[in-house]
Protein backbone atom coordinates (compact mmCIF):
# COMPACT_ATOMS: atom_id res chain seq x y z
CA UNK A 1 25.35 3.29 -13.15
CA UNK A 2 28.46 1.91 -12.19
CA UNK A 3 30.35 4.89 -12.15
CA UNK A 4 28.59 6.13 -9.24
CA UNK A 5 29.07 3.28 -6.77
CA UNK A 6 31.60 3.43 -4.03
CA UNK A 7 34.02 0.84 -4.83
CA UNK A 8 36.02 1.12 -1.56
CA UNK A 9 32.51 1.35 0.36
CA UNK A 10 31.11 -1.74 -1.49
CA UNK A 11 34.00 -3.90 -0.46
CA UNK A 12 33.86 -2.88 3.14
CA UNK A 13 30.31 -3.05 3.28
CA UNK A 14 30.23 -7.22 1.91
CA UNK A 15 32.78 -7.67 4.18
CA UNK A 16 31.37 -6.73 7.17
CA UNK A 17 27.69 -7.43 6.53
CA UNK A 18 29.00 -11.26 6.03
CA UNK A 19 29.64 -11.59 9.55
CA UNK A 20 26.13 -11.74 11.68
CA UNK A 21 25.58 -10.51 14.70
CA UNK A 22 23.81 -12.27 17.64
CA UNK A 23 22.37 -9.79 19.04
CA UNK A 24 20.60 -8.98 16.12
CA UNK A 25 19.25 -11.95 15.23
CA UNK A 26 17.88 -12.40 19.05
CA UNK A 27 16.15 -8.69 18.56
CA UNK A 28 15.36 -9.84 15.30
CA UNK A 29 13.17 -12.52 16.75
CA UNK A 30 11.37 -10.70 19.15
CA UNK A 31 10.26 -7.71 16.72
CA UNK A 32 8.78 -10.66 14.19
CA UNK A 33 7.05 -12.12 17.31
CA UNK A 34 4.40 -9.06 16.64
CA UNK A 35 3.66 -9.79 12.80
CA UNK A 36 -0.09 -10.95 13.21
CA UNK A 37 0.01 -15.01 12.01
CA UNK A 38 -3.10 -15.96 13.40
CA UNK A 39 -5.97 -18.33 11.36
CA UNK A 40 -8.69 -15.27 10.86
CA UNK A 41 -10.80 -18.14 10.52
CA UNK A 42 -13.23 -18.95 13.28
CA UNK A 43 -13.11 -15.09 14.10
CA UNK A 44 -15.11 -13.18 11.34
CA UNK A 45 -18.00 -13.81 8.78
CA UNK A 46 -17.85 -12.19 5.27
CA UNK A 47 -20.60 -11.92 3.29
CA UNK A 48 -19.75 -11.11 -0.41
CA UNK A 49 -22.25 -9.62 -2.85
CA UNK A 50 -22.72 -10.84 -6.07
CA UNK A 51 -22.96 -7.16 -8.01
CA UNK A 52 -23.99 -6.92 -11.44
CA UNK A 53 -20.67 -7.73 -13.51
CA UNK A 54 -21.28 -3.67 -15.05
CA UNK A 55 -19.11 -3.01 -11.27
CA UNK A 56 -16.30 -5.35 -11.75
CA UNK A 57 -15.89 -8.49 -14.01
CA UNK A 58 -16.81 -6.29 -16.89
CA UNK A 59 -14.21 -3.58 -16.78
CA UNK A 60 -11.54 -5.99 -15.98
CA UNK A 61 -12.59 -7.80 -19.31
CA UNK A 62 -12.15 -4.14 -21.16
CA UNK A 63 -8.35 -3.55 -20.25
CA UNK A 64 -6.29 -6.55 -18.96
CA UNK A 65 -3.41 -4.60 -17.59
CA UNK A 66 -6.19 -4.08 -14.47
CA UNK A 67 -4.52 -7.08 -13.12
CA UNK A 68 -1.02 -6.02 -13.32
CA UNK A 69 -0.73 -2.21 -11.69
CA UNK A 70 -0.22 -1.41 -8.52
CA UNK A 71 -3.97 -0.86 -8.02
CA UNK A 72 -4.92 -4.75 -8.77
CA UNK A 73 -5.27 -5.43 -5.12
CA UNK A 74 -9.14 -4.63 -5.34
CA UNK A 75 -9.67 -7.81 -7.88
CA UNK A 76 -7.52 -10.00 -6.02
CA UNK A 77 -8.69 -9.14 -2.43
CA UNK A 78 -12.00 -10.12 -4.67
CA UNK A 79 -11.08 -13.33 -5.73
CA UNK A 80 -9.20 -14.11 -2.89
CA UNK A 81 -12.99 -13.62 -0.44
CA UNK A 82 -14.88 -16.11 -2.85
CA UNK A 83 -13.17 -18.83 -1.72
CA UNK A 84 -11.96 -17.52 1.75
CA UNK A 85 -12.93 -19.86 4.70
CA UNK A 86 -14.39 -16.87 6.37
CA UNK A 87 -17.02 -16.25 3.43
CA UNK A 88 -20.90 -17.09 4.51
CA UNK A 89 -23.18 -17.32 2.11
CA UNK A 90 -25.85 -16.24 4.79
CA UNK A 91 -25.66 -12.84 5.43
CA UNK A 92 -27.86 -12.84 8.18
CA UNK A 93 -24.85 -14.30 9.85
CA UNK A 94 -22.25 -12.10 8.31
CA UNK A 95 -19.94 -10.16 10.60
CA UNK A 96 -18.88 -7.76 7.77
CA UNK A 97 -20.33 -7.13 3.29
CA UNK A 98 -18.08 -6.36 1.14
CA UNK A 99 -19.19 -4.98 -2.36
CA UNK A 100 -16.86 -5.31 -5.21
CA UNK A 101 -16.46 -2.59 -7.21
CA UNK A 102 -13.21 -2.04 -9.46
CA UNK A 103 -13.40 1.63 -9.10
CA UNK A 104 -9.26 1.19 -10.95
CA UNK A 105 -9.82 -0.98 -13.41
CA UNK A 106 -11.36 1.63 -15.97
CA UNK A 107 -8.02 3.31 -17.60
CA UNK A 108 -6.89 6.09 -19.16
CA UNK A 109 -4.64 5.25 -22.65
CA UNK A 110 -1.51 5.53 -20.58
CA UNK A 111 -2.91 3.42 -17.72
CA UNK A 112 -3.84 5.56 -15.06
CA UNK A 113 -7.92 5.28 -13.39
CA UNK A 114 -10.08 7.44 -14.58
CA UNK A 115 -11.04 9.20 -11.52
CA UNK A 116 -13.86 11.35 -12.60
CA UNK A 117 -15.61 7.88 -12.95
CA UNK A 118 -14.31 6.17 -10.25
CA UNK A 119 -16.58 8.24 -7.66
CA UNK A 120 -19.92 7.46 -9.76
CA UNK A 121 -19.27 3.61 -10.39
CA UNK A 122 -18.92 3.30 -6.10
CA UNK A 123 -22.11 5.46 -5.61
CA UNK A 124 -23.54 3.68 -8.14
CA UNK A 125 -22.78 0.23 -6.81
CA UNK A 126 -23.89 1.16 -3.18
CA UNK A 127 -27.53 2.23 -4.47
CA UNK A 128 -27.44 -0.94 -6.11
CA UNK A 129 -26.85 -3.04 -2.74
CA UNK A 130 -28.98 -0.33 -0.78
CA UNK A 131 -32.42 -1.23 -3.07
CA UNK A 132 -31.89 -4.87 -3.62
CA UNK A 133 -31.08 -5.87 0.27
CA UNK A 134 -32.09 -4.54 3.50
CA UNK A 135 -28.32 -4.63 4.72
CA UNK A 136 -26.93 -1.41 4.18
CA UNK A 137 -29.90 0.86 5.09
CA UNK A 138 -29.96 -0.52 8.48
CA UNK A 139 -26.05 0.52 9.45
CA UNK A 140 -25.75 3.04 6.19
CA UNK A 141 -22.93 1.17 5.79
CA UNK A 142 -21.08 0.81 9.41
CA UNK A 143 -20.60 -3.01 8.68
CA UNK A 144 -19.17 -2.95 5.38
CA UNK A 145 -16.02 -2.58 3.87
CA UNK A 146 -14.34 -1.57 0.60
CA UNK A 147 -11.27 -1.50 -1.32
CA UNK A 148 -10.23 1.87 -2.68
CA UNK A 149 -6.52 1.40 -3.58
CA UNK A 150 -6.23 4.95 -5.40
CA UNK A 151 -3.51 7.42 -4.67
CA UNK A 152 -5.27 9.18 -2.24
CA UNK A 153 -8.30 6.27 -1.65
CA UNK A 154 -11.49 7.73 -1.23
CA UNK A 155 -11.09 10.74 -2.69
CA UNK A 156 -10.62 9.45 -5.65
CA UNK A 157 -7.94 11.81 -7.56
CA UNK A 158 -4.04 11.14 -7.78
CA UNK A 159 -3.14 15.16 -7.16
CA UNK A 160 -3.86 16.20 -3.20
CA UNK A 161 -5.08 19.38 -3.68
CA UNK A 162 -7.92 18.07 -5.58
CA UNK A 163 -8.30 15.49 -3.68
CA UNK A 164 -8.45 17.40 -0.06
CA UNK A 165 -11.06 19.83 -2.15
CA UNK A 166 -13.33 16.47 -2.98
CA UNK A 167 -12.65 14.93 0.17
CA UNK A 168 -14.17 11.44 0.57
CA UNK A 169 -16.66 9.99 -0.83
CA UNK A 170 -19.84 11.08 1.23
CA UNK A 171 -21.71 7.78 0.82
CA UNK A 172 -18.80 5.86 2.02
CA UNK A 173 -18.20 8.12 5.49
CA UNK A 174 -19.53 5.12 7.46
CA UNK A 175 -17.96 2.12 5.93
CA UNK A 176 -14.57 1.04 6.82
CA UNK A 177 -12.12 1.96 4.05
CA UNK A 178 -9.25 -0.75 3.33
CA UNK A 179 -6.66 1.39 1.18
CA UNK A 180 -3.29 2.03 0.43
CA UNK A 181 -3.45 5.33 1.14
CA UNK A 182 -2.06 7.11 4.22
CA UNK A 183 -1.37 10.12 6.07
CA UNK A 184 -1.57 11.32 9.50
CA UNK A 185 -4.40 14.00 9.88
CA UNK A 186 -5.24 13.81 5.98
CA UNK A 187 -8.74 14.72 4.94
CA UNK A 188 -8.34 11.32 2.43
CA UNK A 189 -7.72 9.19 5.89
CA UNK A 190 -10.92 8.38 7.51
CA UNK A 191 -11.00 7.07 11.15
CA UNK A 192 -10.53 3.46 11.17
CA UNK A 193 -9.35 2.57 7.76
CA UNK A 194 -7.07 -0.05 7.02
CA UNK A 195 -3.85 0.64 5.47
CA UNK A 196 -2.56 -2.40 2.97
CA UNK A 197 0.66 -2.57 0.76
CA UNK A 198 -0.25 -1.48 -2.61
CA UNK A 199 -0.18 -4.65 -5.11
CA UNK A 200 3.39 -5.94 -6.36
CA UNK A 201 3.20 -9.26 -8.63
CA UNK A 202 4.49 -12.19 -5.77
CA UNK A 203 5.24 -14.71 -8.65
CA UNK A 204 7.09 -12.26 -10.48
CA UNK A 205 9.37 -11.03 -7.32
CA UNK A 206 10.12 -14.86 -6.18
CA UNK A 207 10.92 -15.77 -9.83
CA UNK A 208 13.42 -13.17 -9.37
CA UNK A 209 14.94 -13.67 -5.80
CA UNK A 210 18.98 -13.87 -5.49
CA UNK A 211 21.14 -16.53 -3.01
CA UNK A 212 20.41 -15.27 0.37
CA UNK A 213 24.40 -14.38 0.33
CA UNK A 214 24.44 -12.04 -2.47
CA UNK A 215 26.79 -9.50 -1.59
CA UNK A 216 25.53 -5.93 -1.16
CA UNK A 217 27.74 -3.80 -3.02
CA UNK A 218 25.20 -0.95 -3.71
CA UNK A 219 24.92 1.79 -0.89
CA UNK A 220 21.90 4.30 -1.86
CA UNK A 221 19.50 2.89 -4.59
CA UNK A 222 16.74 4.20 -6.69
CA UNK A 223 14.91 4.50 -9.99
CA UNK A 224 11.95 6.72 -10.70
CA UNK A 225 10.93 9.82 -11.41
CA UNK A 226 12.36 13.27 -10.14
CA UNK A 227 10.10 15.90 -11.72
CA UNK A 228 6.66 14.81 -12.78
CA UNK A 229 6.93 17.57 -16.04
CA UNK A 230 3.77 16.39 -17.54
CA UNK A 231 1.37 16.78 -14.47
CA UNK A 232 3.66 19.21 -12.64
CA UNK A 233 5.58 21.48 -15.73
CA UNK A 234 6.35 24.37 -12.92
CA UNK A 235 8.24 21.61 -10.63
CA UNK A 236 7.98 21.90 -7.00
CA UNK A 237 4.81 19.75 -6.25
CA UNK A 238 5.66 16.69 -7.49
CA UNK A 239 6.62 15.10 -4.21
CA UNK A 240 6.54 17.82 -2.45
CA UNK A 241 9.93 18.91 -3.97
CA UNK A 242 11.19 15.53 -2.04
CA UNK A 243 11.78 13.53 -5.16
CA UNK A 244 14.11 16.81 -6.60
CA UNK A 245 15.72 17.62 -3.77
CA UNK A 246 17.07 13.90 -4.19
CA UNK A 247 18.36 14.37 -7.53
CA UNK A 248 19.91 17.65 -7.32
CA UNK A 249 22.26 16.81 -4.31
CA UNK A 250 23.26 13.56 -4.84
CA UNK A 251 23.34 13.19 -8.79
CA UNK A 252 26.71 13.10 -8.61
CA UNK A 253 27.54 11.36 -5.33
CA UNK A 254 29.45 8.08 -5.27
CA UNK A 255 27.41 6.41 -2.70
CA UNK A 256 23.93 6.97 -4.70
CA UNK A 257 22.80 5.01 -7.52
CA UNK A 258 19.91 7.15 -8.98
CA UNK A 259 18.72 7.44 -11.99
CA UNK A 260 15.05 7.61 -13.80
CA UNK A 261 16.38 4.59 -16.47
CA UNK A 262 14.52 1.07 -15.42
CA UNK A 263 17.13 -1.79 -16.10
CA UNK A 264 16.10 -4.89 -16.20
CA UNK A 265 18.03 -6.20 -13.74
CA UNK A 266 16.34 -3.55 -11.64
CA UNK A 267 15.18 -6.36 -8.81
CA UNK A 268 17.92 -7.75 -8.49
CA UNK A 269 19.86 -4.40 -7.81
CA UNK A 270 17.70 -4.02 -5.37
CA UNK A 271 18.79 -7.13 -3.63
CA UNK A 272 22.61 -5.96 -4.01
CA UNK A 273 22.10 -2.39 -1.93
CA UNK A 274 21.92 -1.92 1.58
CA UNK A 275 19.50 1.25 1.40
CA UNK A 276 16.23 2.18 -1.22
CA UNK A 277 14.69 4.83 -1.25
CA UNK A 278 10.98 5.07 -0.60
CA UNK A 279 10.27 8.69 -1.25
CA UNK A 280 6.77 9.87 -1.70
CA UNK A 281 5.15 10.95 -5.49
CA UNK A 282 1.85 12.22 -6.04
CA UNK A 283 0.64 10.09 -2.80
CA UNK A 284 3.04 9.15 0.22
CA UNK A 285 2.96 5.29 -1.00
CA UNK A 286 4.30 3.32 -4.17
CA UNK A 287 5.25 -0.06 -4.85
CA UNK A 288 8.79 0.16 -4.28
CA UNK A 289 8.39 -0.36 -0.27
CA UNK A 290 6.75 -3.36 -1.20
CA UNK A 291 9.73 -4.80 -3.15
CA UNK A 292 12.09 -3.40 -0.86
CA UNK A 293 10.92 -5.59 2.48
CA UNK A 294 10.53 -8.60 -0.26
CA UNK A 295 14.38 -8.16 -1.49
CA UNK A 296 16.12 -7.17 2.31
CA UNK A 297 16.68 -3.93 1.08
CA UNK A 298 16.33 -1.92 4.18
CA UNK A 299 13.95 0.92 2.93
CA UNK A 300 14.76 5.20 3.40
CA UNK A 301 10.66 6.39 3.98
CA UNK A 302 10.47 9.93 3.04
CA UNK A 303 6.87 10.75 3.28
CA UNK A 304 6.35 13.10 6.27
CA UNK A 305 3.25 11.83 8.47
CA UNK A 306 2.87 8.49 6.36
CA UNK A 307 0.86 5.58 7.64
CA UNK A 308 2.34 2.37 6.84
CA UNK A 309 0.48 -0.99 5.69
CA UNK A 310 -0.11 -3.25 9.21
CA UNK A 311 1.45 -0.93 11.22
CA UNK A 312 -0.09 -2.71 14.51
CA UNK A 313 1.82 -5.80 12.89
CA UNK A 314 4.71 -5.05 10.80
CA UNK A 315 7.85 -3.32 13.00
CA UNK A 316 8.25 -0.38 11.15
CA UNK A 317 10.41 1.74 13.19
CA UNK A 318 12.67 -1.48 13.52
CA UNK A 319 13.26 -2.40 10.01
CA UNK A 320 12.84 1.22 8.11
CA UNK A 321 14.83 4.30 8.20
CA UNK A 322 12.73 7.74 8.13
CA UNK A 323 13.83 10.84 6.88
CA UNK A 324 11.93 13.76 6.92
CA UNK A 325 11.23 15.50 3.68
CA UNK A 326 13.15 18.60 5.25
CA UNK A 327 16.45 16.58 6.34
CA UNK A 328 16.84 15.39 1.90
CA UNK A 329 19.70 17.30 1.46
CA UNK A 330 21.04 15.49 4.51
CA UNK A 331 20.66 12.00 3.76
CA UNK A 332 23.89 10.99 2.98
CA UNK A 333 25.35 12.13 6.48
CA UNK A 334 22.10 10.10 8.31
CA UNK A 335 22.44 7.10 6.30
CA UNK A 336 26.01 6.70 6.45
CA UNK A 337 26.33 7.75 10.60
CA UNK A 338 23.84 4.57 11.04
CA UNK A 339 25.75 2.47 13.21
CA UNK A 340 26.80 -1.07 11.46
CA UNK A 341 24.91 -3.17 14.30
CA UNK A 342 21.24 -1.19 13.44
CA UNK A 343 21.87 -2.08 9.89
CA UNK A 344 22.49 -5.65 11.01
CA UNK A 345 19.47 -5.61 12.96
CA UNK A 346 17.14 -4.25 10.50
CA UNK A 347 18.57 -6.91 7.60
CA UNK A 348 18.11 -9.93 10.11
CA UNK A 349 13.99 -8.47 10.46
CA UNK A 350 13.83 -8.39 6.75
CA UNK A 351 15.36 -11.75 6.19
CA UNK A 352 12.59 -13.29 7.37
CA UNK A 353 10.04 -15.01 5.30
CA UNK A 354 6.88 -13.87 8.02
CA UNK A 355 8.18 -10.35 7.18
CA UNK A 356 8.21 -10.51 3.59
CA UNK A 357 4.73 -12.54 3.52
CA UNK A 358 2.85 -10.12 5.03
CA UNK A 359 3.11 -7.61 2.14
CA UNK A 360 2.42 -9.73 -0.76
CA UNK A 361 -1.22 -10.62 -2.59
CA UNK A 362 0.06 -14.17 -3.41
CA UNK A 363 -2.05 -16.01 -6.51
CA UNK A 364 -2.81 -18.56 -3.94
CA UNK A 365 -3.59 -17.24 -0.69
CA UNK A 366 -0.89 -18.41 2.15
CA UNK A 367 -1.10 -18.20 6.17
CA UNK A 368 0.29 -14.40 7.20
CA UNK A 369 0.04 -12.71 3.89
CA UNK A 370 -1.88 -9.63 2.92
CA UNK A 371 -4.89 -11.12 2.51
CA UNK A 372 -4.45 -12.97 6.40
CA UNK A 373 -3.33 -9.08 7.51
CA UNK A 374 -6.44 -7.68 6.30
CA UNK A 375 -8.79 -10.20 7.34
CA UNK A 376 -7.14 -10.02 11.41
CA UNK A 377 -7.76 -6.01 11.33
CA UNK A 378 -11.01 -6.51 10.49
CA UNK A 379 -11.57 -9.25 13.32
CA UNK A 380 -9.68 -6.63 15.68
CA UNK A 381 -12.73 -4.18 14.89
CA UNK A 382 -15.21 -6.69 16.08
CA UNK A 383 -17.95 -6.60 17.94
CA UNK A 384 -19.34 -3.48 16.23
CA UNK A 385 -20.31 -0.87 18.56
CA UNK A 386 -23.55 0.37 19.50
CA UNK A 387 -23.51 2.92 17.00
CA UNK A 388 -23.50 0.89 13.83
CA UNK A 389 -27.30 -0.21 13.75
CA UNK A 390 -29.72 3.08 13.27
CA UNK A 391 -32.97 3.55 14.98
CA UNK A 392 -35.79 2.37 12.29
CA UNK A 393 -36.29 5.52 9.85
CA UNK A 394 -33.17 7.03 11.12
CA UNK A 395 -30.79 8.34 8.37
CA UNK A 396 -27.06 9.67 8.85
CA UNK A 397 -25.74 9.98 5.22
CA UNK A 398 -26.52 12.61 2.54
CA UNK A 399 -26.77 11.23 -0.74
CA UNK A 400 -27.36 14.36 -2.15
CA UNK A 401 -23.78 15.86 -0.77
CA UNK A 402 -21.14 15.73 -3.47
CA UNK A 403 -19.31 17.51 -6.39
CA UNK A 404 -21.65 17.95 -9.76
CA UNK A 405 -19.31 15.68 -11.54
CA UNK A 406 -19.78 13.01 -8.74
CA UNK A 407 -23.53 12.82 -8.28
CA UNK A 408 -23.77 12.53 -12.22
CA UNK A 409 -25.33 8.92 -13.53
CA UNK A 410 -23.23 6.35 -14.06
C-alpha cells in the first residue's frame, strides 16, 4: 500500500517525532503514576472450583484454536488463578469463587462460539456449583465472578440487536461479570462489571517488536473489514456504518493506509504509523487496541459510548484519540489539526513498558499485567456490601426466566 502513503508527510513526521519533548515526558510520568501496580496479594482470597472437565478442559481438548482467538482470555485467566498467590483452597475463607466455564471454546467451522450453546453450558455449570456446595445459594451469586469474553458478554450473541432482545443471562444478574465487552448504558453492561482487553498472543507481539527508533513513516493505518457481506449483505449495520464510512472517504487518500489485505508484516506496520484505527465491528472492542498500546501506535477509538479495559487505571483520554462515529468523514481534518506536542505526549505514555503490560495475558503471569489489573478491581469491590448474603430461604433469581433456546438441557 505504498502508493497511498504521504511521502512528504512521512519525512516530516520522522523528523520531527525524533526530537522529544520534555514536557511530555514529565506529563508522561505523571499519567503512568495512575496505572494500578500494586501486589493484589495480601488483599483478596479466590476460591476456584474444580468443575467437571464437560465445562472447560474438555472443549478446549475438541478445537485447539480455543487458545489462540481473541476470546482465549477465559482459559488463561483459568490457568493463571490455579497457581495465583491469592488462590485458597478453603473457601470458607474465600473473598470471591470463580467457576470456569469456557462458554468460547465450543466453535463454529469458521471459528466463531457457538452462542446458542454458550448460554446453556453457564446455566448449566452454575446448577452444578449451586447443588454440590452451599456457596452460591447463600449470595445467588453476589460473591462470584465470571469470564464472559463474547462480543457482547453476557448476552451471549455477536449481533446487538439480538443480543439487547436476550439481554443477560438471568442466572448471572448477581455475579460480577469480568468481560471485554463495553458500552455506556448497554443492556449487555451490567453494573459493576469489569472491562479487560480482549486476548492478543504476548509472546507472539514481543517476538515481533521493532528498535524503539523505528521511524514512523505511516500516518493513518488499518486492516480489516469494511462491510461484513456475509452477516450484514444489505450493508449499513456492520459497525454501525462506521467501518464504511472509513473506506468510502479515504480509499483514496494519501495519508491513509487501508485496506482489508493482512500482510505479514502487518505488526510491524503498525509500529511504523503514528495513528490506528480502532473502529468498532459487530461489538465496540477488537484486538487491534490491544496491539496498538503494545506497538506505540497511538490508537483513533471510534466506538461511540465505549468502555475501555482498566479505565480507573489506564489514561485513556491521555494516550487515545476519540472520534465519534458521526465526525468519520472528518477524520482526516481532526487527526491531522492534532497539535505535534499532544502527539508527543501520547507516544511518550505509550512508550512505556507499565502501559503496555497492563493489556497483555502473558504465558507467565508478571507484576501489572492483565491478570494483576483484574485481580486489583476485584480487591477495589471489597468488603461486599450488606446486600450480598440473603436472609435464610430468601431467593432473588428466577431460574425459570429465559429464552426457550436458553433454558434447554445442556
Amino acid at each position: 500500500m505504498a502508493a497511498r502513503r504521504a511521502p512528504a508527510l512521512a519525512l516530516a513526521l520522522a523528523l520531527l517525532l525524533a526530537f522529544s519533548d520534555d514536557a511530555a515526558q514529565v506529563g508522561a510520568a505523571e499519567a503512568i503514576g495512575r496505572i494500578q501496580e500494586d501486589d493484589p496479594t495480601g488483599r483478596l482470597k479466590v476460591y476456584v472450583y474444580d468443575l467437571p472437565p464437560k465445562y472447560n478442559k474438555n472443549i478446549l481438548a475438541k478445537d485447539s484454536r480455543c487458545l489462540s482467538h481473541m476470546f482465549a482470555t477465559e482459559i488463561f485467566i483459568h490457568r493463571f488463578l490455579l497457581s495465583s498467590a491469592v488462590r485458597t483452597r478453603d473457601p470458607e475463607e474465600a473473598d470471591w469463587f470463580y467457576a470456569p466455564v469456557y462458554t468460547t471454546c465450543d466453535l463454529t467451522p469458521w471459528g466463531h462460539p457457538l452462542t446458542t450453546r454458550s448460554p446453556r453450558i453457564m446455566r448449566s455449570a452454575i446448577r452444578f456449583v449451586a447443588r454440590s456446595m452451599p456457596y452460591w445459594n447463600r449470595t445467588e451469586g453476589a460473591d462470584h465472578f465470571f469470564v464472559v469474553p463474547h462480543d457482547f458478554a453476557a448476552c451471549f450473541y455477536f449481533q446487538e440487536a439480538k443480543a439487547i432482545e436476550r439481554g443477560i443471562l438471568p442466572v448471572l444478574r448477581r455475579a460480577t461479570l469480568v468481560q471485554t465487552f463495553g458500552q455506556k448504558n448497554h443492556a449487555c453492561l451490567k453494573d459493576g462489571s469489569i472491562t479487560i482487553p480482549p486476548y492478543t498472543p504476548a509472546h507472539k507481539i514481543r517476538a515481533r517488536l521493532l528498535p524503539p527508533e523505528t521511524p514512523r513513516s505511516i500516518f493513518v493505518y488499518f486492516r480489516g473489514l469494511f462491510y461484513d457481506t456475509s452477516n450484514d449483505p444489505e450493508g449499513g449495520y456492520y459497525a454501525r456504518g462506521a467501518r464504511a464510512s472509513v473506506w468510502e472517504n479515504f480509499k483514496n487518500n494519501p495519508f491513509f493506509d487501508i485496506s482489508t489485505d493482512h500482510p505479514a508484516t502487518y505488526y510491524e506496520d503498525m509500529q511504523r504509523s503514528v495513528f490506528c484505527l480502532c473502529p468498532l465491528g459487530w461489538a465496540p472492542w477488537s484486538p487491534r487496541l490491544v496491539e496498538a498500546v503494545v506497538f506505540g501506535c497511538i490508537p483513533v477509538i471510534i466506538a461511540d459510548d465505549i468502555v475501555l479495559p482498566f479505565a480507573d487505571a489506564i489514561p485513556w483520554e491521555d494516550i487515545a484519540v476519540f472520534v465519534a462515529e458521526d465526525d468519520v468523514p472528518r477524520l482526516d481534518t481532526i487527526l491531522t489539526s492534532i497539535p505535534l506536542e499532544a502527539i508527543l505526549r501520547k507516544q511518550a505514555l505509550l512508550d512505556s513498558p507499565a502501559m503496555k503490560k497492563t493489556m497483555l495475558f502473558p504465558l507467565h503471569a508478571e507484576a501489572g499485567d492483565a491478570f494483576h489489573q483484574i485481580l486489583n478491581a476485584l480487591a477495589r469491590k471489597l468488603p461486599h456490601g450488606r446486600g450480598v448474603f440473603l436472609e435464610p430461604g430468601q431467593k432473588v433469581l428466577n431460574w425459570t426466566e429465559g429464552t426457550p433456546e436458553d433454558l434447554k438441557p445442556w
